[in-house]
N, C-alpha and C. Protein backbone atom coordinates (compact mmCIF):
# COMPACT_ATOMS: atom_id res chain seq x y z
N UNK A 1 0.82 -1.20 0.00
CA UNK A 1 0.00 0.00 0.00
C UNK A 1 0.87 1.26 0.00
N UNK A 2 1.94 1.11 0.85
CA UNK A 2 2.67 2.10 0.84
C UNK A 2 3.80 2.97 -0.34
N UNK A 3 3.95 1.58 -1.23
CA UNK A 3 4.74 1.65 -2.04
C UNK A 3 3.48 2.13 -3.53
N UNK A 4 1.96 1.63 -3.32
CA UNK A 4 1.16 2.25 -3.95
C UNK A 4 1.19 3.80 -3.82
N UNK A 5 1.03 4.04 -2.53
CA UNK A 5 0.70 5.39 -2.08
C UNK A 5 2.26 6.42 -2.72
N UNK A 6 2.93 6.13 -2.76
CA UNK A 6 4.54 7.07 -2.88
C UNK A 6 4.03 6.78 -4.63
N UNK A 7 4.23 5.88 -5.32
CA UNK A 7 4.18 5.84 -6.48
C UNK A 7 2.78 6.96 -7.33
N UNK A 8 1.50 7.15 -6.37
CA UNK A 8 0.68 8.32 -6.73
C UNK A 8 1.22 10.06 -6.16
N UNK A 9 1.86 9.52 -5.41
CA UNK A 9 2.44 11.24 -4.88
C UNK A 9 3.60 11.27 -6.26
N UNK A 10 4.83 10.35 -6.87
CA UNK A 10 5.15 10.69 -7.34
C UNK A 10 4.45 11.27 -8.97
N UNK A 11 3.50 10.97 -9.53
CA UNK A 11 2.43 10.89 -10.71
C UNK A 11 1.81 11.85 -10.25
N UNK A 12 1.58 12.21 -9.03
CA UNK A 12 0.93 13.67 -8.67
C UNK A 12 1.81 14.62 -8.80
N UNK A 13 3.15 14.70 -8.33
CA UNK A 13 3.90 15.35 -8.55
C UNK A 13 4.49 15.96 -10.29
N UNK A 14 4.38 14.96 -11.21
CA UNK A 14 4.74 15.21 -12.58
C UNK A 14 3.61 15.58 -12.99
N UNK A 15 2.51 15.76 -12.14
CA UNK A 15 1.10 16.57 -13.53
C UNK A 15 -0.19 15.58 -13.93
N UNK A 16 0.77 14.13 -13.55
CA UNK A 16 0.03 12.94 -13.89
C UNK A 16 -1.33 12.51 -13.43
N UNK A 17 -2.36 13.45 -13.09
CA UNK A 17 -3.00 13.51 -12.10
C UNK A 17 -4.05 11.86 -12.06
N UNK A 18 -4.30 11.54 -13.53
CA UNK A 18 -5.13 10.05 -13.91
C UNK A 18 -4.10 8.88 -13.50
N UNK A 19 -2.95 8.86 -13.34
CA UNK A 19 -2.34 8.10 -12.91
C UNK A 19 -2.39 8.00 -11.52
N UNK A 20 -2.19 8.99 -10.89
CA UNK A 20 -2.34 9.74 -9.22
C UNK A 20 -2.91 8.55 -8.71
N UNK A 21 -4.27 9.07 -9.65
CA UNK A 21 -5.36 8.72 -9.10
C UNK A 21 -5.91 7.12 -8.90
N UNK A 22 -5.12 6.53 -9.87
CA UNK A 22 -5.59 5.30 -9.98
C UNK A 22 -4.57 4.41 -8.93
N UNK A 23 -3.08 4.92 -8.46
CA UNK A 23 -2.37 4.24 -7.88
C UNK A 23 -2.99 4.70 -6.57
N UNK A 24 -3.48 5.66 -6.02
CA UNK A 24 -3.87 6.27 -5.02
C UNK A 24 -5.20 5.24 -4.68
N UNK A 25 -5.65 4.85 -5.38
CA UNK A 25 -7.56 4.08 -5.40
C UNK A 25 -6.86 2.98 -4.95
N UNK A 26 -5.83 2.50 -5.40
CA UNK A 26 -5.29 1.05 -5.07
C UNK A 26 -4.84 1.28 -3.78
N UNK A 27 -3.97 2.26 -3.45
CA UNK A 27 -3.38 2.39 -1.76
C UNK A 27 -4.33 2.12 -1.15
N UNK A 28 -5.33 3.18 -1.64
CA UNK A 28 -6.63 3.06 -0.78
C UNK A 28 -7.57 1.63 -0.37
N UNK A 29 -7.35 0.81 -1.30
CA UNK A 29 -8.23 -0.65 -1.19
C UNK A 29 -7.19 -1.25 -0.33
N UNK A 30 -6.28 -1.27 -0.32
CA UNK A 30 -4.96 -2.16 0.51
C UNK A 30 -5.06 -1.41 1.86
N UNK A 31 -4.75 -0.28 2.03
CA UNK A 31 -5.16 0.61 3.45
C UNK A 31 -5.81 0.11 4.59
N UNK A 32 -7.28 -0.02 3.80
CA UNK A 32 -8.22 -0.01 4.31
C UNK A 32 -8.34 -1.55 4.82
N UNK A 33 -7.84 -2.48 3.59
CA UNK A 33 -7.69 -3.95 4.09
C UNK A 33 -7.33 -4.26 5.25
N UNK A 34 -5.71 -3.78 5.62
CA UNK A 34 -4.78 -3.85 6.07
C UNK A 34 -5.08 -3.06 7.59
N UNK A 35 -5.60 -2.09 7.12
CA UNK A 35 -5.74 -1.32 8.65
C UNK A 35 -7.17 -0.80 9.14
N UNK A 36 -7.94 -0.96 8.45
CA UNK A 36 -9.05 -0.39 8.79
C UNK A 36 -9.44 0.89 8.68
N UNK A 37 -10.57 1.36 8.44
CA UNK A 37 -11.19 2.24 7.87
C UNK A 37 -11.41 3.52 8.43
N UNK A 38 -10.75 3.18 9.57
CA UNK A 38 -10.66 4.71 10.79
C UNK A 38 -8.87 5.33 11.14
N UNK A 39 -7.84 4.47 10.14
CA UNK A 39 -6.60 4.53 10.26
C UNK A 39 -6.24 5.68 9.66
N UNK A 40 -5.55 6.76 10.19
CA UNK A 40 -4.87 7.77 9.76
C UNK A 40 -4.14 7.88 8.40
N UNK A 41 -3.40 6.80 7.83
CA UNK A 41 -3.02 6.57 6.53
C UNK A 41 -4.13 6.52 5.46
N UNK A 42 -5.44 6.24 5.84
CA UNK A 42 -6.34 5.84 5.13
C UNK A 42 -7.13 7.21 4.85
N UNK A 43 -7.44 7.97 5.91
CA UNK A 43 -7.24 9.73 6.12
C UNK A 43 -6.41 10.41 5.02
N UNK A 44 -4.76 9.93 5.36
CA UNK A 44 -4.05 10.78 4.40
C UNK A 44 -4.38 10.45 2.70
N UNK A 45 -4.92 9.29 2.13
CA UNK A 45 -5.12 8.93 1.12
C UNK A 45 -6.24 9.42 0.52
N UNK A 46 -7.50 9.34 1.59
CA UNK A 46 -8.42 10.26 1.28
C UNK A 46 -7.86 12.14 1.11
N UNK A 47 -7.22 12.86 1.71
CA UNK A 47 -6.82 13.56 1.41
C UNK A 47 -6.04 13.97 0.32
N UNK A 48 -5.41 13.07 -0.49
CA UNK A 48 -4.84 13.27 -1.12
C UNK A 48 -5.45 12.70 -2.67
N UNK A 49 -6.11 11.95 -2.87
CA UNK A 49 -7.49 11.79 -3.39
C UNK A 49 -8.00 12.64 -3.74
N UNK A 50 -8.49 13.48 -2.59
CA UNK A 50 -9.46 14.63 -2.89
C UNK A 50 -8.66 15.67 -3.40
N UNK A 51 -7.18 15.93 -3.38
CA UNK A 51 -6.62 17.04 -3.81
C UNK A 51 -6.34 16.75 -5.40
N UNK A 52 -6.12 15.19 -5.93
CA UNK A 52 -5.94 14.95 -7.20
C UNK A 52 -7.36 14.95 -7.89
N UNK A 53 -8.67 15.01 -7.25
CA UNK A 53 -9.90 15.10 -7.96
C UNK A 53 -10.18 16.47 -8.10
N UNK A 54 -9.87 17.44 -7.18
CA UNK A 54 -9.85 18.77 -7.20
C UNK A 54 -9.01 19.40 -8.55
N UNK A 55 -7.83 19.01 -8.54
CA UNK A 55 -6.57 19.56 -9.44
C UNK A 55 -7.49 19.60 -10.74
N UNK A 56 -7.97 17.72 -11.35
CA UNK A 56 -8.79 16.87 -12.06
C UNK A 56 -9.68 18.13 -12.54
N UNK A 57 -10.75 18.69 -11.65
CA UNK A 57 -11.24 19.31 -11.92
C UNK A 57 -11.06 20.83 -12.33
N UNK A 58 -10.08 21.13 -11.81
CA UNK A 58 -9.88 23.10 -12.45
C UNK A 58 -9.23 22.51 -13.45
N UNK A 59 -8.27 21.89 -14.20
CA UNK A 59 -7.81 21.55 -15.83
C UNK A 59 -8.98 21.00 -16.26
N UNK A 60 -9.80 20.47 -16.00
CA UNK A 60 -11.10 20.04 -17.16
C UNK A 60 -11.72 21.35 -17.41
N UNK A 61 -11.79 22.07 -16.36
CA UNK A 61 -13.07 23.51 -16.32
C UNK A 61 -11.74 24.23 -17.31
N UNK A 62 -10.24 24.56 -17.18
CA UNK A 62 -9.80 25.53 -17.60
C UNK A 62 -9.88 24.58 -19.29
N UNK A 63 -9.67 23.57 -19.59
CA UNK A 63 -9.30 22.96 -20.46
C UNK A 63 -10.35 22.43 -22.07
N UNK A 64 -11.20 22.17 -21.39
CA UNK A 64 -12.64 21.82 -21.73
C UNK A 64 -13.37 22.92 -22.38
N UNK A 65 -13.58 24.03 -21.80
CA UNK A 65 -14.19 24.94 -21.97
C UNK A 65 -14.16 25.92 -23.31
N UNK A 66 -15.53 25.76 -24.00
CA UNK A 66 -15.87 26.26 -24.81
C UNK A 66 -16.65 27.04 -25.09
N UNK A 67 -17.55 28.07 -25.42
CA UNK A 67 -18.35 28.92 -25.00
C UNK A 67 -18.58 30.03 -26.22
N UNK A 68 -19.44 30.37 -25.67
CA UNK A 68 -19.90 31.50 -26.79
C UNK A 68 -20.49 32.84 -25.99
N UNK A 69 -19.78 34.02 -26.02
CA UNK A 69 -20.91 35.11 -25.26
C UNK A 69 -22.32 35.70 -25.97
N UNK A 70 -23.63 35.55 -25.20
CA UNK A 70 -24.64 35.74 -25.67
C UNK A 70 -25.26 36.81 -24.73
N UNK A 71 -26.54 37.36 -25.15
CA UNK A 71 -27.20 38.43 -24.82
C UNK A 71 -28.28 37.44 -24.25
N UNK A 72 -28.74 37.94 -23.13
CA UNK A 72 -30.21 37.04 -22.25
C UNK A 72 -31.15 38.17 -22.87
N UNK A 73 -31.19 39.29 -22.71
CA UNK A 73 -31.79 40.41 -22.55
C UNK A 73 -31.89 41.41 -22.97
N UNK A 74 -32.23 42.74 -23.38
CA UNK A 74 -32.48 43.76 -24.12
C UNK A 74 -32.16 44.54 -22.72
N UNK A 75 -31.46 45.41 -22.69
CA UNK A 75 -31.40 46.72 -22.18
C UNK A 75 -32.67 47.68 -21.58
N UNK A 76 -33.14 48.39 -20.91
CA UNK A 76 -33.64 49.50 -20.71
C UNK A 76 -34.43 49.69 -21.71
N UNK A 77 -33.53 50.75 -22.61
CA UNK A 77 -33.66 51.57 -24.00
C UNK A 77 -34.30 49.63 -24.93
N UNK A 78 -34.18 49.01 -24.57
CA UNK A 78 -34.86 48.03 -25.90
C UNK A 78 -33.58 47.95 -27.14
N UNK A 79 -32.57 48.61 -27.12
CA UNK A 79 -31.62 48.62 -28.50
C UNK A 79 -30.13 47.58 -28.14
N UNK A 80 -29.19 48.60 -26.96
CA UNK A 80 -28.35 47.77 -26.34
C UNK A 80 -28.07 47.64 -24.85
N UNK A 81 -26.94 47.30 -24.40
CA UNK A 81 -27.05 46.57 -22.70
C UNK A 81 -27.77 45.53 -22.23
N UNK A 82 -28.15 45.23 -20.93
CA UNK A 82 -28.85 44.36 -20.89
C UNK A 82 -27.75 43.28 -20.54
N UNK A 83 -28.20 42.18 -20.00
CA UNK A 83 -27.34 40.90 -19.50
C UNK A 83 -26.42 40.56 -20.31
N UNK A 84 -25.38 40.27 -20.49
CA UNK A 84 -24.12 38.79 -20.83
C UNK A 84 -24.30 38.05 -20.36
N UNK A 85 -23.83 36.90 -20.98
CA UNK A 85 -23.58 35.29 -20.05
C UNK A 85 -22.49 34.55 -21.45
N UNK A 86 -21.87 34.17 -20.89
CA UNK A 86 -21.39 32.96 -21.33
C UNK A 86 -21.80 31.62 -21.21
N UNK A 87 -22.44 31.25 -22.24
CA UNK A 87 -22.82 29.86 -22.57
C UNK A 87 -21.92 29.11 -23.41
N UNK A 88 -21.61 27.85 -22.83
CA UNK A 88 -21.10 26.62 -23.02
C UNK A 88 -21.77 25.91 -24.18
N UNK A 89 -21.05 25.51 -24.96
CA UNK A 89 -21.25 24.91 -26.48
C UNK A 89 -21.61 23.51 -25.39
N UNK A 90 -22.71 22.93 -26.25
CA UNK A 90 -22.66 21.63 -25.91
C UNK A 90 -21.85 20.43 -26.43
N UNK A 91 -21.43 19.44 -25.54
CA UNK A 91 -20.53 18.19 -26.24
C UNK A 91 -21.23 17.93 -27.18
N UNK A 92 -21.25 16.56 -28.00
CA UNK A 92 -21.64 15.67 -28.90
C UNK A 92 -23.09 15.17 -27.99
N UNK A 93 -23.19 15.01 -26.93
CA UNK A 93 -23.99 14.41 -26.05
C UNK A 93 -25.50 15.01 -25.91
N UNK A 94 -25.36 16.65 -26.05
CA UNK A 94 -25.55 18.01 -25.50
C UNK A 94 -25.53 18.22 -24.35
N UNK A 95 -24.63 17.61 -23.40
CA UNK A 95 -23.99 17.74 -22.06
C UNK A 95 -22.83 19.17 -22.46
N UNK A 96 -23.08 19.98 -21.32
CA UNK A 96 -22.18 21.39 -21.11
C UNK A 96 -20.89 20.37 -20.15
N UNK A 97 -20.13 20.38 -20.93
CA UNK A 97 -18.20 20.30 -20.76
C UNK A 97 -18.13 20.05 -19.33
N UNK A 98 -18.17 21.67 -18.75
CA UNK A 98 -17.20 21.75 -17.65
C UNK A 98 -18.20 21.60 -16.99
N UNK A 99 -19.13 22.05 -16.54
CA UNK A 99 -20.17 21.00 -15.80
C UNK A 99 -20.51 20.06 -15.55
N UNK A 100 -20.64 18.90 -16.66
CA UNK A 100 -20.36 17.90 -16.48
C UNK A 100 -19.20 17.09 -15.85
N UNK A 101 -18.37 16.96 -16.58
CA UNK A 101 -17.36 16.68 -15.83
C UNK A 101 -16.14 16.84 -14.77
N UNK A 102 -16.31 18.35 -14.92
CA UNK A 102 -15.29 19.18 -13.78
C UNK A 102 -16.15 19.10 -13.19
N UNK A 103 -18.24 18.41 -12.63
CA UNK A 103 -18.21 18.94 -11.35
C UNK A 103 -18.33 17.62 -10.83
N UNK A 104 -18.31 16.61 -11.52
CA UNK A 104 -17.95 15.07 -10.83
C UNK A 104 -16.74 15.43 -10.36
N UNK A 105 -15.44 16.13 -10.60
CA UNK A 105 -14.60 15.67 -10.19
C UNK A 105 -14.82 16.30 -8.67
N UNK A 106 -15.46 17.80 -8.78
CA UNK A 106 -15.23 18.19 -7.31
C UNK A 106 -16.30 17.15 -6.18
N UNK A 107 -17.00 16.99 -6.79
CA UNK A 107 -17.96 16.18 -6.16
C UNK A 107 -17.35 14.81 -5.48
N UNK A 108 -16.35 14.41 -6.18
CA UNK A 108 -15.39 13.17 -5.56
C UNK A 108 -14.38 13.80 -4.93
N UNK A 109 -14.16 15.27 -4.69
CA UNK A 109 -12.77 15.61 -3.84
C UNK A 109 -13.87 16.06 -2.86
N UNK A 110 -14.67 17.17 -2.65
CA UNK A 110 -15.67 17.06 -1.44
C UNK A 110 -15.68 15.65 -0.80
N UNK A 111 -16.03 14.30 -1.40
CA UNK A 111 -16.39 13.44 -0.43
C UNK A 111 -15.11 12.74 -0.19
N UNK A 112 -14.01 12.68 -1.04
CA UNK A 112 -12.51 12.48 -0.12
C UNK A 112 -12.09 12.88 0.99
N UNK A 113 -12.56 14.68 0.66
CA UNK A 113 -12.22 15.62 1.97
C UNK A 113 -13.10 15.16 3.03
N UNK A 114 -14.69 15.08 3.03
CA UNK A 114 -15.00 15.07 4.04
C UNK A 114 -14.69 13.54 5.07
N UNK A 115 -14.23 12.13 3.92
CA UNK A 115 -13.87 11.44 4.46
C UNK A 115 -12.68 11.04 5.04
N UNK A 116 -11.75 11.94 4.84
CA UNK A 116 -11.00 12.22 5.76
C UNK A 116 -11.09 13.16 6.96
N UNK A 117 -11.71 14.32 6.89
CA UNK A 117 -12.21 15.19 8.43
C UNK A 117 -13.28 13.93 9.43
N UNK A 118 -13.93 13.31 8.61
CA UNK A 118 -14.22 12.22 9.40
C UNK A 118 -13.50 11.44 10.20
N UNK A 119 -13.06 10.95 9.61
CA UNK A 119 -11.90 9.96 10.21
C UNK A 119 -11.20 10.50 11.53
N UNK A 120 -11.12 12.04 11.13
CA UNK A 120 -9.86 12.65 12.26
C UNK A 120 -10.85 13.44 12.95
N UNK A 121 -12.03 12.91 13.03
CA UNK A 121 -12.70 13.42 14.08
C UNK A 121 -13.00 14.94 14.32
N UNK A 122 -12.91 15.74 12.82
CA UNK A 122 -13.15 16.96 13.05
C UNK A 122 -14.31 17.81 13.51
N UNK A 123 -15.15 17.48 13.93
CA UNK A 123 -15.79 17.89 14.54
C UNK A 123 -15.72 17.98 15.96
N UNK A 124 -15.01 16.65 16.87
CA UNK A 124 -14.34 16.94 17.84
C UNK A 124 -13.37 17.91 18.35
N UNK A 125 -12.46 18.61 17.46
CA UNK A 125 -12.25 19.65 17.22
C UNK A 125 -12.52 20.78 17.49
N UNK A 126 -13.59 20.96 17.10
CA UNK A 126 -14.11 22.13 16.95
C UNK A 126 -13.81 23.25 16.56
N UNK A 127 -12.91 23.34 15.15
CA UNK A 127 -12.31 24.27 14.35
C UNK A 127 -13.61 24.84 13.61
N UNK A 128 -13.90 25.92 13.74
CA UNK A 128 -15.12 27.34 12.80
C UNK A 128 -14.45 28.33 12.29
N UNK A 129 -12.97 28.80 12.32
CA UNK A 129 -12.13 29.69 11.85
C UNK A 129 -10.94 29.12 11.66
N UNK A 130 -10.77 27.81 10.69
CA UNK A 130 -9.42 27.66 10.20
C UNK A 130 -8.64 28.61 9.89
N UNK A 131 -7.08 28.33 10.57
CA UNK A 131 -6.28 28.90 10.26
C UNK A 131 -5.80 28.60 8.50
N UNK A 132 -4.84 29.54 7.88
CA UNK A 132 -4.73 29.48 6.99
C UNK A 132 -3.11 28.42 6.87
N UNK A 133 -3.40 27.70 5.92
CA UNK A 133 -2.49 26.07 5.59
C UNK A 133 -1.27 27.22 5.46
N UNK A 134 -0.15 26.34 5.87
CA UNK A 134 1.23 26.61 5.09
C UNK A 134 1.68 25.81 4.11
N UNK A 135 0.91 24.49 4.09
CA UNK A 135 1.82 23.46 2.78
C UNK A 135 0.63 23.89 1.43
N UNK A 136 -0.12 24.90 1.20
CA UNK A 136 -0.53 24.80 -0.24
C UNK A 136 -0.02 26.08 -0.74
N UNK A 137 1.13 25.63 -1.32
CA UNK A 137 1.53 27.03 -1.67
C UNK A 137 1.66 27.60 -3.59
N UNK A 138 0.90 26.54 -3.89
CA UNK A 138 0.70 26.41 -5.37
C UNK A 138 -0.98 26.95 -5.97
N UNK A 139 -1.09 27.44 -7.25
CA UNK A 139 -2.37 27.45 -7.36
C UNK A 139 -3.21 26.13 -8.66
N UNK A 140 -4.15 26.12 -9.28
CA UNK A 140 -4.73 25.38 -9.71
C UNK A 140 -4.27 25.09 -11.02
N UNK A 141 -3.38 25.70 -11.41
CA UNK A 141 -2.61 26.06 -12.91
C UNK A 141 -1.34 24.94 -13.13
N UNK A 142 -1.82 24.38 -14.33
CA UNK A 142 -0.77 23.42 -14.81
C UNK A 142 0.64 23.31 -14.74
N UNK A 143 0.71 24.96 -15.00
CA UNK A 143 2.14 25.79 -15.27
C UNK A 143 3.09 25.77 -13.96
N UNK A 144 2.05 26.08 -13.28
CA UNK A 144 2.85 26.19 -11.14
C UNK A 144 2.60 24.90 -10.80
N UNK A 145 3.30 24.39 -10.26
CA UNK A 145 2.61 22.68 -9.84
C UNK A 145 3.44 22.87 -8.35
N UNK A 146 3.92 23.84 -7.86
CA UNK A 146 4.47 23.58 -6.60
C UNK A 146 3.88 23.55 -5.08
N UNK A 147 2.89 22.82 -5.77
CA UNK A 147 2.07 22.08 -4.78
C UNK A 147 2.87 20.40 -3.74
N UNK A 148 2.89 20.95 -2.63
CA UNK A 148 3.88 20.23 -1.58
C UNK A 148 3.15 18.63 -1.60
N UNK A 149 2.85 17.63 -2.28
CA UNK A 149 2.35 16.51 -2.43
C UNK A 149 2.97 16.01 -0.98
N UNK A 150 4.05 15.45 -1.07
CA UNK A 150 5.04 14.83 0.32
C UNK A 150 4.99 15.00 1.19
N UNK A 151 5.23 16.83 1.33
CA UNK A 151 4.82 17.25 2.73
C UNK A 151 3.54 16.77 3.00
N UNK A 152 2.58 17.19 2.89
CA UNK A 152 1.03 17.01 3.32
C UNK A 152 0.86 15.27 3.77
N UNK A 153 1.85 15.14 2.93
CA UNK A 153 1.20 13.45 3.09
C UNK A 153 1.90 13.20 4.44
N UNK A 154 2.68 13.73 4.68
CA UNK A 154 4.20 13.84 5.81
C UNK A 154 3.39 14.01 7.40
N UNK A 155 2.66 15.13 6.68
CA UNK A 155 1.88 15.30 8.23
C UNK A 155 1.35 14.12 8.63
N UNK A 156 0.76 13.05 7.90
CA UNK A 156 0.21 11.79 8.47
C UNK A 156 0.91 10.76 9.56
N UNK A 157 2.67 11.15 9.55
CA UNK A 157 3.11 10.05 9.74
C UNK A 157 4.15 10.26 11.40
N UNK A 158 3.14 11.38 12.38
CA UNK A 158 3.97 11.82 13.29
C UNK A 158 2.58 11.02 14.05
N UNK A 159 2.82 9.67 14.70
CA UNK A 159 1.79 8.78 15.23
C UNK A 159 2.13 8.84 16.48
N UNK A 160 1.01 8.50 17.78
CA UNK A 160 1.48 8.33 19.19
C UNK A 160 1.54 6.82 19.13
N UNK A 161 2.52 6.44 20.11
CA UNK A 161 2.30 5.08 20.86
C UNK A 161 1.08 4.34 20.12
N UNK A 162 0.06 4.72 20.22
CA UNK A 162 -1.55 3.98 20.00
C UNK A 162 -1.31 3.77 17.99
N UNK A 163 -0.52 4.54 17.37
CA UNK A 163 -1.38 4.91 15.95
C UNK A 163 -1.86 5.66 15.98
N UNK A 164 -2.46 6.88 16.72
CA UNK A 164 -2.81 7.93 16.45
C UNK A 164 -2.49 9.24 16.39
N UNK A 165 -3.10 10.33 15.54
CA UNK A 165 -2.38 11.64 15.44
C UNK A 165 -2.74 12.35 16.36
N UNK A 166 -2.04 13.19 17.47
CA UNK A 166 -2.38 14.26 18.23
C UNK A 166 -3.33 15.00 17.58
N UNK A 167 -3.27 16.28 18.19
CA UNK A 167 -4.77 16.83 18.39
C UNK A 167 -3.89 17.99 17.68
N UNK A 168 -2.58 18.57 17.98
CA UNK A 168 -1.91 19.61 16.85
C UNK A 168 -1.79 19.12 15.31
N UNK A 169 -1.88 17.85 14.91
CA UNK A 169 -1.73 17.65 13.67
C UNK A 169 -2.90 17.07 13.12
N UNK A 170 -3.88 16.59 13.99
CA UNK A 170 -5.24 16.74 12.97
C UNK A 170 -5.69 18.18 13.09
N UNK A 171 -5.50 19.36 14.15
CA UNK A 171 -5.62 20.56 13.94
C UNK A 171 -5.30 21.45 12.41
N UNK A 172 -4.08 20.90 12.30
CA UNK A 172 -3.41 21.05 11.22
C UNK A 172 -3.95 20.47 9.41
N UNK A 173 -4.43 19.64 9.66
CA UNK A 173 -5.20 18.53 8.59
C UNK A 173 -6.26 18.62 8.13
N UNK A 174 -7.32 19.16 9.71
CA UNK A 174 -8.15 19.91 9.21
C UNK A 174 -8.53 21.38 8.58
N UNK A 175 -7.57 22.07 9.44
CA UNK A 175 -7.52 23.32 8.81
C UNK A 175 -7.14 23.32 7.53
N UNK A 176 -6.17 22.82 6.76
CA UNK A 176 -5.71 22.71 6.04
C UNK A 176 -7.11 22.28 4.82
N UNK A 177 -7.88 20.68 5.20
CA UNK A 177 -8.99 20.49 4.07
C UNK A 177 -9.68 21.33 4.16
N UNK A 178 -10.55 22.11 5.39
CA UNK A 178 -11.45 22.38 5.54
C UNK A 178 -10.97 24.12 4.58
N UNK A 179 -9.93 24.64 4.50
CA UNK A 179 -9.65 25.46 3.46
C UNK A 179 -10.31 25.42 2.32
N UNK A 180 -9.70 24.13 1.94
CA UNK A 180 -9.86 23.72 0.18
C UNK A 180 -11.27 23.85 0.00
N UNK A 181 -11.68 22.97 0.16
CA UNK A 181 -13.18 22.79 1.03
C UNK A 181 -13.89 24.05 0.69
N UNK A 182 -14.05 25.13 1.21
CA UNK A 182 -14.00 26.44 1.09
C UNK A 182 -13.92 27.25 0.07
């Protein structure tokens, strides 16, 4: 699992995000085998999951996207002004692009994220004003990728005696999803 899990951080790291993702699904089935479904590693996978379905999704929306600007409306005066919108050409399907599929992807990083704040008990917590993350220091753009994959995953692996993470580093874990999230 572990050697699954490093092999999707590295495929996350080169851009590879469909690869990520698929070695990451596998950590995840072995994880969960292996340790059970409330295990902190299984947390960090979901987290990291949800950050490669997220990524998944702003390159489909920036990538995908096709459109046409149209008028909804007539103006005041009846001649010009009046609303804009940008409307989305439909696929072959007449499914709209980035809707379609950029919002499955967020829709699978929401439920990564929240299944990992689960796990770490965030609500026990009781974080309502996350602090702001220090490991995302990249934005959604193909071009910048210096997004800290390792680190983040890093935070998972400071365990007590029991297997479990203190209360400063799921502090940390959550603040951190519950950002994205956001």
């Amino acid at each position: 699992a572990s050697e699954r899990f490093d092999c999707g951080l590295e495929y996350a790291d080169l851009g590879k995000l469909d690869a990520a993702r698929e070695r990451l699904l596998i950590a995840l089935r072995y994880r969960v085998m292996d340790r059970g479904s409330l295990h902190p590693d299984v947390a960090a996978t979901h987290e990291m999951l949800g950050y490669v379905e997220y990524f998944t999704a702003e390159n489909k929306k920036n990538d995908d996207f096709e459109g046409s600007l149209v008028r909804l409306d007539h103006g005041a005066d009846g001649l010009l002004g009046g609303n804009l919108t940008i409307m989305e050409n439909p696929d072959k399907d007449g499914q709209s692009p980035s809707s379609s599929r950029g919002k499955s992807h967020y829709e699978k990083a929401a439920m990564h994220f929240q299944t990992a704040l689960d796990i770490l008990d965030a609500k026990e917590l009781g974080l309502s004003n996350p602090n702001e993350s220090t490991w995302v220091n990249g934005t959604s753009s193909k071009e910048e990728t210096t997004f800290q994959w390792r680190e983040l995953a890093g935070t998972y692996t400071l365990l007590d005696e029991k297997g479990r993470l203190g209360v400063e580093e799921r502090i940390e874990i959550v603040s951190r999803i519950q950002e994205r999230m956001d």
